[in-house]
PDB file of N, CA and C in Angstrom:
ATOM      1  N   UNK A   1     116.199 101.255 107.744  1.00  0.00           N
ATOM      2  CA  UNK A   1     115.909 100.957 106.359  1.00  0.00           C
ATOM      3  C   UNK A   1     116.628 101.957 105.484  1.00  0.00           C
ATOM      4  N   UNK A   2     117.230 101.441 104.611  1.00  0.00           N
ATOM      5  CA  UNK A   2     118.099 102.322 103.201  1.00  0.00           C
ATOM      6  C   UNK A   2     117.036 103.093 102.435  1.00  0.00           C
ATOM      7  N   UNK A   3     117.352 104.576 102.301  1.00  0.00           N
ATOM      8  CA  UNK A   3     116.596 105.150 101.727  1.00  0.00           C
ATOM      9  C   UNK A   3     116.990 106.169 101.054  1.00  0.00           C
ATOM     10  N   UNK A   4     116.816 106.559  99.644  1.00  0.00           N
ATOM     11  CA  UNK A   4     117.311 106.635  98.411  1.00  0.00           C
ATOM     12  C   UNK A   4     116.275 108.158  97.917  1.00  0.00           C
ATOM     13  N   UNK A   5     116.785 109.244  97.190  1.00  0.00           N
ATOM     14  CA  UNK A   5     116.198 110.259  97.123  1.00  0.00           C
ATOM     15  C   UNK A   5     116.849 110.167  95.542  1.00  0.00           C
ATOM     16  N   UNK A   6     115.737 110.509  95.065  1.00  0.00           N
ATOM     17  CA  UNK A   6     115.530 110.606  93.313  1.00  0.00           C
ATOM     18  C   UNK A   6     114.483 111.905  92.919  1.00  0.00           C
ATOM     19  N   UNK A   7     114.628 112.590  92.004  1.00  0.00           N
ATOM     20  CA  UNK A   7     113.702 113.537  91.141  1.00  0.00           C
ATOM     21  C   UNK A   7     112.664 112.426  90.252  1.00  0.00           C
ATOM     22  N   UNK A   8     111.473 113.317  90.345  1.00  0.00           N
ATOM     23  CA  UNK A   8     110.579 112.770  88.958  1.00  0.00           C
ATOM     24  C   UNK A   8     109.588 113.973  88.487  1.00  0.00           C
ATOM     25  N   UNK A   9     110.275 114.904  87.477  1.00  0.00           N
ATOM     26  CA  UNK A   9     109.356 115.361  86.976  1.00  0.00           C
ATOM     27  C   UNK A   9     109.651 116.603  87.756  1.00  0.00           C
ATOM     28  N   UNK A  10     110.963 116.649  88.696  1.00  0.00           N
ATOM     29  CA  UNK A  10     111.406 118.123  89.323  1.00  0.00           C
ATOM     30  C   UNK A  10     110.699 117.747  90.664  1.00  0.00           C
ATOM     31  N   UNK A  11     109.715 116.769  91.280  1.00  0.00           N
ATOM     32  CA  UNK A  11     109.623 116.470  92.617  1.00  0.00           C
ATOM     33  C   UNK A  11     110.579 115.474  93.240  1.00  0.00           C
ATOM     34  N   UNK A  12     110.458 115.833  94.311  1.00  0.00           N
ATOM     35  CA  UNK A  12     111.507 115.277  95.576  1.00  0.00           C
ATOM     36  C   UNK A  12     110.992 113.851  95.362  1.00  0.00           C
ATOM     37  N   UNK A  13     111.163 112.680  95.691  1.00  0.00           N
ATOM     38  CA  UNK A  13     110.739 111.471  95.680  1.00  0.00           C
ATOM     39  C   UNK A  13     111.644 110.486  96.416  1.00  0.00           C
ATOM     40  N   UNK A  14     111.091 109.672  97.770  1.00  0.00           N
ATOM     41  CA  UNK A  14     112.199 108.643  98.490  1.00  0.00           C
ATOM     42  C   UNK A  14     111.456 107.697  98.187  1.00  0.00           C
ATOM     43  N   UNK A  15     112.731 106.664  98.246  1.00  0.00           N
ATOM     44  CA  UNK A  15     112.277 105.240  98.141  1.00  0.00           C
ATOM     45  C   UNK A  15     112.632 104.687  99.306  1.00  0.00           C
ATOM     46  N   UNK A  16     112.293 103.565  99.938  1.00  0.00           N
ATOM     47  CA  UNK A  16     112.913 102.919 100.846  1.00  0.00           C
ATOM     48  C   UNK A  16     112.738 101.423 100.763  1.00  0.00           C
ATOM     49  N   UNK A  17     113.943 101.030 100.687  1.00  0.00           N
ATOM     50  CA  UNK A  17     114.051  99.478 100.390  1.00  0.00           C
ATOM     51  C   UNK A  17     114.607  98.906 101.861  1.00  0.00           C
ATOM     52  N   UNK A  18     113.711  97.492 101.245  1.00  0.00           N
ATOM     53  CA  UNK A  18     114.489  96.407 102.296  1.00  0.00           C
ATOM     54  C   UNK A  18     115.422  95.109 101.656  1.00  0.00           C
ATOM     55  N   UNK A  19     116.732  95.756 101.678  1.00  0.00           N
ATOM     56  CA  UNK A  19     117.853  95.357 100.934  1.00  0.00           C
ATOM     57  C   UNK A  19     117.154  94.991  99.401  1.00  0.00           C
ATOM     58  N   UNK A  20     117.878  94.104  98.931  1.00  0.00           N
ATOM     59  CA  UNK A  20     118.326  94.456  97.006  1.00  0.00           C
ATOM     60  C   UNK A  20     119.086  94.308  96.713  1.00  0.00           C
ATOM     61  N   UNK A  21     119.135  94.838  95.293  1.00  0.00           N
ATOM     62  CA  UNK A  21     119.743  95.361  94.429  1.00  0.00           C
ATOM     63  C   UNK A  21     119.699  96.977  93.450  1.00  0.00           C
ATOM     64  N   UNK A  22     120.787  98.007  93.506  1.00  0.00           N
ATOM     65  CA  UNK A  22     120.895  99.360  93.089  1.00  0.00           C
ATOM     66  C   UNK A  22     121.321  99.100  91.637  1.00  0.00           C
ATOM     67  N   UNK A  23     120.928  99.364  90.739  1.00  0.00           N
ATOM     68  CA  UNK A  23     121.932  99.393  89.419  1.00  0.00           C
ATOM     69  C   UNK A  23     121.522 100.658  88.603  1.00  0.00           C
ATOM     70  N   UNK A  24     122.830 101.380  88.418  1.00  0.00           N
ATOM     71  CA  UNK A  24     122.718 102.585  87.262  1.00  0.00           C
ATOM     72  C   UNK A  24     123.393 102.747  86.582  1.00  0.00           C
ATOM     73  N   UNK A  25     122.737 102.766  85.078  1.00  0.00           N
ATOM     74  CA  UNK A  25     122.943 102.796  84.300  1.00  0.00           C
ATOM     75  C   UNK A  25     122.732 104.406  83.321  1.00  0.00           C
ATOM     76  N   UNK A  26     124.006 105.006  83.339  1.00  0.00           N
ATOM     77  CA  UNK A  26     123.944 106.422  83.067  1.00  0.00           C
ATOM     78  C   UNK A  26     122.659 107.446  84.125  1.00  0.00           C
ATOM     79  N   UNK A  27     121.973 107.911  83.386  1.00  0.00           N
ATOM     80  CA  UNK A  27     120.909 108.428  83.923  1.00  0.00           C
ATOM     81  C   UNK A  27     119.583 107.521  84.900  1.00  0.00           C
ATOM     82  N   UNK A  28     119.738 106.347  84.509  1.00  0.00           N
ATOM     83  CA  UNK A  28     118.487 105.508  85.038  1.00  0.00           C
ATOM     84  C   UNK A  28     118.843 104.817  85.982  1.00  0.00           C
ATOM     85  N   UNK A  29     118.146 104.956  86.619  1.00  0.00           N
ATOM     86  CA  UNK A  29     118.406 103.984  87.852  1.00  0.00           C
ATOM     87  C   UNK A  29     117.748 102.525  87.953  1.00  0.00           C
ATOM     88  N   UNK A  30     118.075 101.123  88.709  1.00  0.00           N
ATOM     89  CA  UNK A  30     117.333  99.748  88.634  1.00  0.00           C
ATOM     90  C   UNK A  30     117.003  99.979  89.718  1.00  0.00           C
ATOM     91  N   UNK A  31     115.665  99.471  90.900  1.00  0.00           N
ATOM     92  CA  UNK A  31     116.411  99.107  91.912  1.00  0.00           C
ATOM     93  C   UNK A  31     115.501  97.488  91.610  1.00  0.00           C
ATOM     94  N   UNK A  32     115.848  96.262  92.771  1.00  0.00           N
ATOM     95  CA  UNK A  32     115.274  94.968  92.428  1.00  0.00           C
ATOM     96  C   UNK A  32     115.298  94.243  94.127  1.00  0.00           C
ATOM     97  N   UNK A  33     114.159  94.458  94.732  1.00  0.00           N
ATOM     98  CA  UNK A  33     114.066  94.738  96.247  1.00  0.00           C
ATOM     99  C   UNK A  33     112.284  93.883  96.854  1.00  0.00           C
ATOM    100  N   UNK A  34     112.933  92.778  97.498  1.00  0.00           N
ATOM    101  CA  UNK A  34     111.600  91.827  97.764  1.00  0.00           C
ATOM    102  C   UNK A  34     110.568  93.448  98.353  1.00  0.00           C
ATOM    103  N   UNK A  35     110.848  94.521  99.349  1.00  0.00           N
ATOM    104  CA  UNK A  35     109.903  94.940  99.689  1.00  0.00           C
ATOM    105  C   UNK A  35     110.924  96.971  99.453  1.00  0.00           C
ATOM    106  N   UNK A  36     109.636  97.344  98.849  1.00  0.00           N
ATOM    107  CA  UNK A  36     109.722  99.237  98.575  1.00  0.00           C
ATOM    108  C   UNK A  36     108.736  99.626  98.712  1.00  0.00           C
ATOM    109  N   UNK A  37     108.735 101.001  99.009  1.00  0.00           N
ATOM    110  CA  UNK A  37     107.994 101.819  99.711  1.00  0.00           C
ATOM    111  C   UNK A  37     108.588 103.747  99.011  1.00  0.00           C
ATOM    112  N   UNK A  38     107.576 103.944  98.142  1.00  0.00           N
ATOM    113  CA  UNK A  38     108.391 105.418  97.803  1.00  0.00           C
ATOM    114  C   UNK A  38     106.801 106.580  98.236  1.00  0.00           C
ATOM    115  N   UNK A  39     107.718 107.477  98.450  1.00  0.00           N
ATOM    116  CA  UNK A  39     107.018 108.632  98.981  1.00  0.00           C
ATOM    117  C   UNK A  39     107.409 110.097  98.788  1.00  0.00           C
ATOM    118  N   UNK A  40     106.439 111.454  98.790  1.00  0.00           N
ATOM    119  CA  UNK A  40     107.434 112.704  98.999  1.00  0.00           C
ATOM    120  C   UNK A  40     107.321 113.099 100.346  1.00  0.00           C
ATOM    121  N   UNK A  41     107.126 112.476 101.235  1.00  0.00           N
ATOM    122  CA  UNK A  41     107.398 113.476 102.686  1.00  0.00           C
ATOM    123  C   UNK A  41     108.313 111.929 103.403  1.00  0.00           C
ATOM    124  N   UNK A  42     109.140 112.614 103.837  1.00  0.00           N
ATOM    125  CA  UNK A  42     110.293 111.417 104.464  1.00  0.00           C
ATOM    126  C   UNK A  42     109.941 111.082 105.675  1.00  0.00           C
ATOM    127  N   UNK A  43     109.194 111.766 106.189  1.00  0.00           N
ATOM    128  CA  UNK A  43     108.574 111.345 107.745  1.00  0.00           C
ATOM    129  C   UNK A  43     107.040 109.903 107.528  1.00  0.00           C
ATOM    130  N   UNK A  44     106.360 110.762 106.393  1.00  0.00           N
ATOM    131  CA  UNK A  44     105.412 109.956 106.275  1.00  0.00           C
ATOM    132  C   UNK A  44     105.855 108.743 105.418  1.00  0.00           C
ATOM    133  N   UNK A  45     106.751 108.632 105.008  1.00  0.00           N
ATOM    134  CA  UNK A  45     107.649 107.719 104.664  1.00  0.00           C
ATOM    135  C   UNK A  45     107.973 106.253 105.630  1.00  0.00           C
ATOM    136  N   UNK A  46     108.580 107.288 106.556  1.00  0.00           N
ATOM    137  CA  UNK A  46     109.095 106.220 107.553  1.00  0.00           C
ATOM    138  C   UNK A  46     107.983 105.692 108.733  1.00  0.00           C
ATOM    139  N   UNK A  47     106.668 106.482 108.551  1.00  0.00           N
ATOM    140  CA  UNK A  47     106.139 105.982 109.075  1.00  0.00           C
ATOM    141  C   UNK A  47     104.995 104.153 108.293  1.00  0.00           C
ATOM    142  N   UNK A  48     104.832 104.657 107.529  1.00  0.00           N
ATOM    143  CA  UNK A  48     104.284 103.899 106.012  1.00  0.00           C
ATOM    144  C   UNK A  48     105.463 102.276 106.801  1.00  0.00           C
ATOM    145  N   UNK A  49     106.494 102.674 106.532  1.00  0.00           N
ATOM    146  CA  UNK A  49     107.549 101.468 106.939  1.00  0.00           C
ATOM    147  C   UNK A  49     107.114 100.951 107.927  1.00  0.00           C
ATOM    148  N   UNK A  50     107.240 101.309 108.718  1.00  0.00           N
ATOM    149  CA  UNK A  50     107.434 100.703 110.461  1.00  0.00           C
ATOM    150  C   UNK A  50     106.077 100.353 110.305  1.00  0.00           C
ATOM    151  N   UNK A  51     104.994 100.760 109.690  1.00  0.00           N
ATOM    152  CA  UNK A  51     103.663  99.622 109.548  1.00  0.00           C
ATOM    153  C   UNK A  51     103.455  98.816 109.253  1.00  0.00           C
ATOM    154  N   UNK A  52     104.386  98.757 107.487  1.00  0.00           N
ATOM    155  CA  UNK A  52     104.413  97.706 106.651  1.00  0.00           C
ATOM    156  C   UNK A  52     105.280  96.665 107.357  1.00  0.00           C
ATOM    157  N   UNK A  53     105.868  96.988 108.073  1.00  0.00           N
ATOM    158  CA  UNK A  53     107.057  95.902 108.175  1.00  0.00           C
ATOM    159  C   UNK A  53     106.524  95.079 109.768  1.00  0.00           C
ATOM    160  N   UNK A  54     105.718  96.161 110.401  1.00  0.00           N
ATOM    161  CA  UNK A  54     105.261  95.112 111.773  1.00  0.00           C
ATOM    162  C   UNK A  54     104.526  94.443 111.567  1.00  0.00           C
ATOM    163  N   UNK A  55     103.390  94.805 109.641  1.00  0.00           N
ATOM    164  CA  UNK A  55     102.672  93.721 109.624  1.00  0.00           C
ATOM    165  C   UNK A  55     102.828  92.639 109.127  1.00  0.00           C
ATOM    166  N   UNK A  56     104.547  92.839 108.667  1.00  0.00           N
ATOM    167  CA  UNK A  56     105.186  91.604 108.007  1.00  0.00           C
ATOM    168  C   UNK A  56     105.366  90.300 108.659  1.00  0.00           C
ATOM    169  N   UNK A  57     106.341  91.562 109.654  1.00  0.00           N
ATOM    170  CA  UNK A  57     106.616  90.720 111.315  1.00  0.00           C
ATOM    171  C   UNK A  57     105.497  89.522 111.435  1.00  0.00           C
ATOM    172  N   UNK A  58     104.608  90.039 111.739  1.00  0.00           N
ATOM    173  CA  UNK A  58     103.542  89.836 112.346  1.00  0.00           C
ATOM    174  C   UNK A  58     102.818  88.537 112.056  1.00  0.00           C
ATOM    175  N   UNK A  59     102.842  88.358 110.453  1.00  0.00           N
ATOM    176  CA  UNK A  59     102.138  87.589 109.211  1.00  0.00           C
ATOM    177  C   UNK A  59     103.478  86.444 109.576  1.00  0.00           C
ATOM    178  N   UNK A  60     104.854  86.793 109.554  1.00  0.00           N
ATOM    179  CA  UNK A  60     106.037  85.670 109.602  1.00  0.00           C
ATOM    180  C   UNK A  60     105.885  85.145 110.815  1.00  0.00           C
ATOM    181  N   UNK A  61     105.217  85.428 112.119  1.00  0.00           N
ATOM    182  CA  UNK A  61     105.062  84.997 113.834  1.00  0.00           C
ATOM    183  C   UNK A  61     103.988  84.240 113.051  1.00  0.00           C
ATOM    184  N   UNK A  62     102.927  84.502 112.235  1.00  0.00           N
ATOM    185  CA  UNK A  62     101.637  83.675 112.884  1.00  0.00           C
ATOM    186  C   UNK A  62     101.893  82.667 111.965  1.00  0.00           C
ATOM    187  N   UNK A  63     103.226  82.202 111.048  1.00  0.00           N
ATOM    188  CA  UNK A  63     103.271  81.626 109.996  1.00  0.00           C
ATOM    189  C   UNK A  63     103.785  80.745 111.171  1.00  0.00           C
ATOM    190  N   UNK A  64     105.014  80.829 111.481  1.00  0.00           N
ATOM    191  CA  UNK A  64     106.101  80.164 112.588  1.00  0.00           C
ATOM    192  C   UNK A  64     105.187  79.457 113.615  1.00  0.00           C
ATOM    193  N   UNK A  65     104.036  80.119 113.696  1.00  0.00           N
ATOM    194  CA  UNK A  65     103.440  79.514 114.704  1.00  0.00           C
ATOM    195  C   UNK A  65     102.672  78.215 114.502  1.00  0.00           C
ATOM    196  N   UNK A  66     101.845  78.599 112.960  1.00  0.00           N
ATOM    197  CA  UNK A  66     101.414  77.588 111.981  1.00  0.00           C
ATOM    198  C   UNK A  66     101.847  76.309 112.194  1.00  0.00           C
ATOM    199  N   UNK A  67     103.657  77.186 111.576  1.00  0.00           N
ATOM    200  CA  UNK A  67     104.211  75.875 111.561  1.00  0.00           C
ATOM    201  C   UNK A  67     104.821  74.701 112.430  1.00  0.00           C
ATOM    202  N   UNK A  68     105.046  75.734 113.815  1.00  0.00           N
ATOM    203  CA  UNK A  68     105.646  74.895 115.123  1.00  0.00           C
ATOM    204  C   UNK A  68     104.216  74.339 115.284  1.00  0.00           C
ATOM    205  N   UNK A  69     103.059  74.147 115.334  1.00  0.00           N
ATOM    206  CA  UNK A  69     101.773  73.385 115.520  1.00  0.00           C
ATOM    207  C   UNK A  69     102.075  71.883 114.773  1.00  0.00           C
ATOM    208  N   UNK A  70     101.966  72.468 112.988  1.00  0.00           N
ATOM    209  CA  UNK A  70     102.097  71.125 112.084  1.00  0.00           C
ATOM    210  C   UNK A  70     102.912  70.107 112.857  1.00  0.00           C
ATOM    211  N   UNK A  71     104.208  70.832 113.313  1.00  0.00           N
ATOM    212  CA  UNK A  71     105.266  69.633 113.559  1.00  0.00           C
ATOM    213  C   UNK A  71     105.288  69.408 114.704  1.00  0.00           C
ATOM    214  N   UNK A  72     104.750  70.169 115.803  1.00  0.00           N
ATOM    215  CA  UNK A  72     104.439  69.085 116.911  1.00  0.00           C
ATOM    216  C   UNK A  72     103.353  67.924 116.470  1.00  0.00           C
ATOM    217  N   UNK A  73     102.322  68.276 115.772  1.00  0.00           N
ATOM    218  CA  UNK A  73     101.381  67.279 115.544  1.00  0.00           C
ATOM    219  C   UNK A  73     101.871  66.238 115.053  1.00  0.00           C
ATOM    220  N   UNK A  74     102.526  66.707 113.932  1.00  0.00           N
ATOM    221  CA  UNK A  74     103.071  65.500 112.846  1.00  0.00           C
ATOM    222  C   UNK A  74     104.262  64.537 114.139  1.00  0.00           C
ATOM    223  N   UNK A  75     104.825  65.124 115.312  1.00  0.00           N
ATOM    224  CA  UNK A  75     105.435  64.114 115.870  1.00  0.00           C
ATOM    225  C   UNK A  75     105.004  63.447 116.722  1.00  0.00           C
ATOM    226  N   UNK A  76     103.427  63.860 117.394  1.00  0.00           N
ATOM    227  CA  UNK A  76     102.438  63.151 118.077  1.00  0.00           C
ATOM    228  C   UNK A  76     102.049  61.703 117.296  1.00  0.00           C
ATOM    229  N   UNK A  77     101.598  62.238 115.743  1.00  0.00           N
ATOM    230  CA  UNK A  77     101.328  61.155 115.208  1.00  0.00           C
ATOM    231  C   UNK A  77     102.207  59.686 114.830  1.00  0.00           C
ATOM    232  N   UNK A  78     103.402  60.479 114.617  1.00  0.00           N
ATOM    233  CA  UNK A  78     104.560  59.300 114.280  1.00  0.00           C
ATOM    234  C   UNK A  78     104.907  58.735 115.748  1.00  0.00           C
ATOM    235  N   UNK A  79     104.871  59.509 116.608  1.00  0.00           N
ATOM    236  CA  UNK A  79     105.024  58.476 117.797  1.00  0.00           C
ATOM    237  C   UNK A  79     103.797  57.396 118.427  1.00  0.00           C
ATOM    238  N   UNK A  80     102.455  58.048 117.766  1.00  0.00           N
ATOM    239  CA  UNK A  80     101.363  56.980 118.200  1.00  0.00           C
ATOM    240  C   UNK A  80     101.473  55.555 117.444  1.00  0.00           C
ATOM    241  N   UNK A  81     102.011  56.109 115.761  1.00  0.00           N
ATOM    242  CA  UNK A  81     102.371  54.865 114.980  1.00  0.00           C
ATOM    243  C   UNK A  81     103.252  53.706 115.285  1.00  0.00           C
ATOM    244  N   UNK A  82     104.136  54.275 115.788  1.00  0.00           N
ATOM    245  CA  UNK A  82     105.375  53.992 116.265  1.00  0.00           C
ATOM    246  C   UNK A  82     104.807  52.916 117.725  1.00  0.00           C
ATOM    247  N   UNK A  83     104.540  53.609 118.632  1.00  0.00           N
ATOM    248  CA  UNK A  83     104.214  52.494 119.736  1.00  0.00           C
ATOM    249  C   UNK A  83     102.771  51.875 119.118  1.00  0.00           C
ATOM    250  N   UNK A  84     101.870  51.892 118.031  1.00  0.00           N
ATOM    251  CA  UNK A  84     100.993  50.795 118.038  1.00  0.00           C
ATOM    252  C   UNK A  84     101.722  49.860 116.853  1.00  0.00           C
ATOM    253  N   UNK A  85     102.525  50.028 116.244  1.00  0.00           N
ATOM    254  CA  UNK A  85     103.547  49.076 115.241  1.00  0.00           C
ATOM    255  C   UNK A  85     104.309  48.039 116.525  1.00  0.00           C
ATOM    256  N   UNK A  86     104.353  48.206 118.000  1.00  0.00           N
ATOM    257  CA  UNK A  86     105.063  47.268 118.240  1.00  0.00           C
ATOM    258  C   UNK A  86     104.553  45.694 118.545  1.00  0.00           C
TER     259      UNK A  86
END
């Protein structure tokens, strides 16, 4: 994961994105990033990540799984239609 070190206020501060967009403009920085994560200790940082993101994982498997169910079902049903239409 890309990870980005900025001041605020004279403290250390990381961000860590999962891809984006960076834009700066003189002094200010954009960033524009489906998932961030900022912190001051870079370890507890990266650990914060590897949580957030297995429980992403995790949430996208049980979605996939959701969805490989719907569409076996949905092709059980069109095939029952199917042989009682003949």
């Amino acid at each position: 994961f890309p990870t980005r070190r900025y001041y605020d206020q004279g403290e250390e501060i990381f961000l860590a994105v999962d891809g984006g967009i960076l834009i700066k403009c003189g002094s200010e920085v954009l960033v524009s990033t489906r998932n961030a994560f900022r912190g001051s200790q870079l370890d507890e940082l990266r650990q914060e990540v590897e949580q957030q993101f297995y429980a992403i994982d995790e949430q996208e498997r049980q979605a996939r799984t959701a969805i490989a169910r719907m569409e076996a079902s949905l092709a059980r049903q069109f095939t029952a239609l199917t042989v009682e239409g003949r």
